[in-house]
C-alpha atoms as a PDB file:
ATOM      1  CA  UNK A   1     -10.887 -27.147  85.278  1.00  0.00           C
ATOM      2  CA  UNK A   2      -8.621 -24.945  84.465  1.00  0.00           C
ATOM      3  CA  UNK A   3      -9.257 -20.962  85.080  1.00  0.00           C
ATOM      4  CA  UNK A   4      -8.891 -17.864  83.128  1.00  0.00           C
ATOM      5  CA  UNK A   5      -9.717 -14.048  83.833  1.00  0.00           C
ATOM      6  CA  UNK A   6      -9.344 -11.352  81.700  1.00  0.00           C
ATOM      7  CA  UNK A   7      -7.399  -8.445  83.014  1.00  0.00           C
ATOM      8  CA  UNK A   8     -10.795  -6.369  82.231  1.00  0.00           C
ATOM      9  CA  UNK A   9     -12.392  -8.681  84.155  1.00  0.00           C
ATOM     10  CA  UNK A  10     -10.851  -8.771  87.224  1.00  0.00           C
ATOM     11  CA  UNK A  11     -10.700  -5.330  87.132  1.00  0.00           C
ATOM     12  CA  UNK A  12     -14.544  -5.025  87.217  1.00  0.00           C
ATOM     13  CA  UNK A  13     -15.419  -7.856  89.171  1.00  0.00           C
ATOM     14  CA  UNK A  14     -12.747  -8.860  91.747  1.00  0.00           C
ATOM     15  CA  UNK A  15     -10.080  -6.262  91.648  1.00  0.00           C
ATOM     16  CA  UNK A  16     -10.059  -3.827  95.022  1.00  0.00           C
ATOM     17  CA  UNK A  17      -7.750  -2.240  97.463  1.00  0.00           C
ATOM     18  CA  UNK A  18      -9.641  -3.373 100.077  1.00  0.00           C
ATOM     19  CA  UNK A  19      -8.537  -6.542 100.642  1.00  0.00           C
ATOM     20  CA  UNK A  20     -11.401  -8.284  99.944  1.00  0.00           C
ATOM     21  CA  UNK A  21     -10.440  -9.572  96.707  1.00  0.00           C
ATOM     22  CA  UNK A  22     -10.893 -13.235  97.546  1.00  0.00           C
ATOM     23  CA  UNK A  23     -14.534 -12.719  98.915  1.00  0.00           C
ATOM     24  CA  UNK A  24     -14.833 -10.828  95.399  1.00  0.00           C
ATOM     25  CA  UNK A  25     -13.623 -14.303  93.462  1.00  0.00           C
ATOM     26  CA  UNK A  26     -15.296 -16.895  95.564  1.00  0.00           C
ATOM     27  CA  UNK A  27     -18.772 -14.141  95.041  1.00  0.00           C
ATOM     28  CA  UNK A  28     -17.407 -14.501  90.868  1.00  0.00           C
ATOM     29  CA  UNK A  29     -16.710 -18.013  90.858  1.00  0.00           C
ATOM     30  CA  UNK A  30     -20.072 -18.904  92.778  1.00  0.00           C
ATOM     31  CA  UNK A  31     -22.110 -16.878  90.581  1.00  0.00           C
ATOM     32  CA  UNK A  32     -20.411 -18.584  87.457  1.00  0.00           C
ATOM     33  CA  UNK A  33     -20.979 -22.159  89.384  1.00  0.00           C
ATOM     34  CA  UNK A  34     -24.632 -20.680  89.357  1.00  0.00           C
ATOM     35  CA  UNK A  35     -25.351 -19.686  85.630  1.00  0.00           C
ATOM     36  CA  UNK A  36     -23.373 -23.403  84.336  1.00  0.00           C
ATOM     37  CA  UNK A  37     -25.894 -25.090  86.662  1.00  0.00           C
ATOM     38  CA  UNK A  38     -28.959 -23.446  85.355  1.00  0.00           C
ATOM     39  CA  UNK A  39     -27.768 -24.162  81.671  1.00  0.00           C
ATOM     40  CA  UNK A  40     -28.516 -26.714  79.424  1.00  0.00           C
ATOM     41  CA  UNK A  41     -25.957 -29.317  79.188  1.00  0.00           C
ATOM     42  CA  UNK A  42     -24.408 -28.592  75.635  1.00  0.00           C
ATOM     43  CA  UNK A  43     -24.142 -25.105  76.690  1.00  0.00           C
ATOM     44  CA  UNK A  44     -20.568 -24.112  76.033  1.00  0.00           C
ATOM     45  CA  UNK A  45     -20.844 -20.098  76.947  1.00  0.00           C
ATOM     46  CA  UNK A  46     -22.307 -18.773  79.936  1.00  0.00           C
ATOM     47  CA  UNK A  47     -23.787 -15.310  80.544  1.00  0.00           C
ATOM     48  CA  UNK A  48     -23.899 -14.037  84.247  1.00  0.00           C
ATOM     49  CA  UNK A  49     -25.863 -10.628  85.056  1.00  0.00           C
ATOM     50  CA  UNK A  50     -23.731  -8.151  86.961  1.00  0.00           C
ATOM     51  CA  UNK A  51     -26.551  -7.801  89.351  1.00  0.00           C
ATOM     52  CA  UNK A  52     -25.088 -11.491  90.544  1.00  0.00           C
ATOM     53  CA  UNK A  53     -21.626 -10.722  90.543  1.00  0.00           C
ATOM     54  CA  UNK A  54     -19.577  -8.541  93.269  1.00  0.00           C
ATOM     55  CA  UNK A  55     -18.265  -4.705  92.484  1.00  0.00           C
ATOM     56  CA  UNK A  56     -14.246  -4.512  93.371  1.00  0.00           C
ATOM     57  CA  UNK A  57     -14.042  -0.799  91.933  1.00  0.00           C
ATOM     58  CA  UNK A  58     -16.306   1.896  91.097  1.00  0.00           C
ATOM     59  CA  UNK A  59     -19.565   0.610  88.835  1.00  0.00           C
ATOM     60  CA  UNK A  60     -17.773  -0.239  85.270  1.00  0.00           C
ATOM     61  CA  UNK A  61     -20.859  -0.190  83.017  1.00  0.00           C
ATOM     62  CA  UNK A  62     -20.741  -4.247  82.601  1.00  0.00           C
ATOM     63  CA  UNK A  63     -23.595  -5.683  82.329  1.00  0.00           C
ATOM     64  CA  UNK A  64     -22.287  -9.233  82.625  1.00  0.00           C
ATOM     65  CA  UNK A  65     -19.740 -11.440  82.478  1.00  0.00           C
ATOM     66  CA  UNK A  66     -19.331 -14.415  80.173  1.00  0.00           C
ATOM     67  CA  UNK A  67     -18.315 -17.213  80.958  1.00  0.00           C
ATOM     68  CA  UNK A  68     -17.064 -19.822  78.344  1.00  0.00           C
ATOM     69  CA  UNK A  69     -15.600 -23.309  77.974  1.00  0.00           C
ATOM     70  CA  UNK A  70     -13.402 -24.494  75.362  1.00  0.00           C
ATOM     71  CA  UNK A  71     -10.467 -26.544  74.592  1.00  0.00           C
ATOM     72  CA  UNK A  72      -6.753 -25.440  76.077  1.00  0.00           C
ATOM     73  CA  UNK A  73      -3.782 -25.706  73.994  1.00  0.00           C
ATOM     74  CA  UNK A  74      -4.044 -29.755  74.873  1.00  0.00           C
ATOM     75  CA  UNK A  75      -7.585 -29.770  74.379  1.00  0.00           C
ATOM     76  CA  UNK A  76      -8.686 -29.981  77.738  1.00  0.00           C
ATOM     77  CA  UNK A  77     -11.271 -27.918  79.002  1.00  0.00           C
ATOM     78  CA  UNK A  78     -10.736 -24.392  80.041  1.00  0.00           C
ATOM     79  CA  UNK A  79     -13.103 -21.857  81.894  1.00  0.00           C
ATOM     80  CA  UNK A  80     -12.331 -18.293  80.693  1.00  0.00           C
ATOM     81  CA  UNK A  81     -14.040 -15.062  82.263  1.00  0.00           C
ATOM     82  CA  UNK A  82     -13.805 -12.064  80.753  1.00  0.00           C
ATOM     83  CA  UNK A  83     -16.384  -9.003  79.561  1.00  0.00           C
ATOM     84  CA  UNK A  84     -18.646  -9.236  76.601  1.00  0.00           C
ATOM     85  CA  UNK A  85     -16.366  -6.897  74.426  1.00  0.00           C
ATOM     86  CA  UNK A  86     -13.794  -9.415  74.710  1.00  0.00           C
ATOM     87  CA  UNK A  87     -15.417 -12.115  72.975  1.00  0.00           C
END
C-alpha cells in the first residue's frame, strides 16, 4: 500500500540528525502495523499513542499519530501518517 507522511510528522516521529532515521520509521511503521491489527476490520483511521512510537527530535507535544486509509487519486488504497491537527 501506498505510503504517506506528513512533513509534521516526520518531523516528530522519524526525523533526527542522528542517523537513525530508518530505525525511527521501521519503530513508526511497526507501531502503525500494530494499532491496524488490533482494529476492527471496517476501521478506516487508526490512532497510535506516542508512548508507542519513537522520538527523532526533542518531545513535540503529540500525543499520537493517526493513521488513515483512503482512496488515492485512482482509488486505490493509501496509508497516510500525519498529526491529529492535520486531519
Amino acid at each position: 500500500m501506498p505510503l504517506i507522511i506528513t512533513a509534521d510528522a516526520r518531523r516528530g516521529f522519524v526525523a533526527g540528525d542522528d542517523g537513525g532515521e530508518d530505525r525511527r520509521l521501521h519503530a513508526v511503521l511497526s507501531a502503525v502495523a500494530r494499532a491496524i491489527g488490533q482494529s476492527p476490520a471496517d476501521e478506516v483511521c487508526y490512532v497510535v499513542p506516542a508512548e508507542d512510537l519513537p522520538s527523532g527530535q526533542a518531545p513535540t507535544g503529540e500525543d499520537q499519530l493517526i493513521a488513515l486509509t483512503e482512496p488515492g487519486d485512482t482509488g486505490t488504497p493509501v496509508l497516510t501518517l500525519m498529526l491529529s491537527h492535520e486531519m
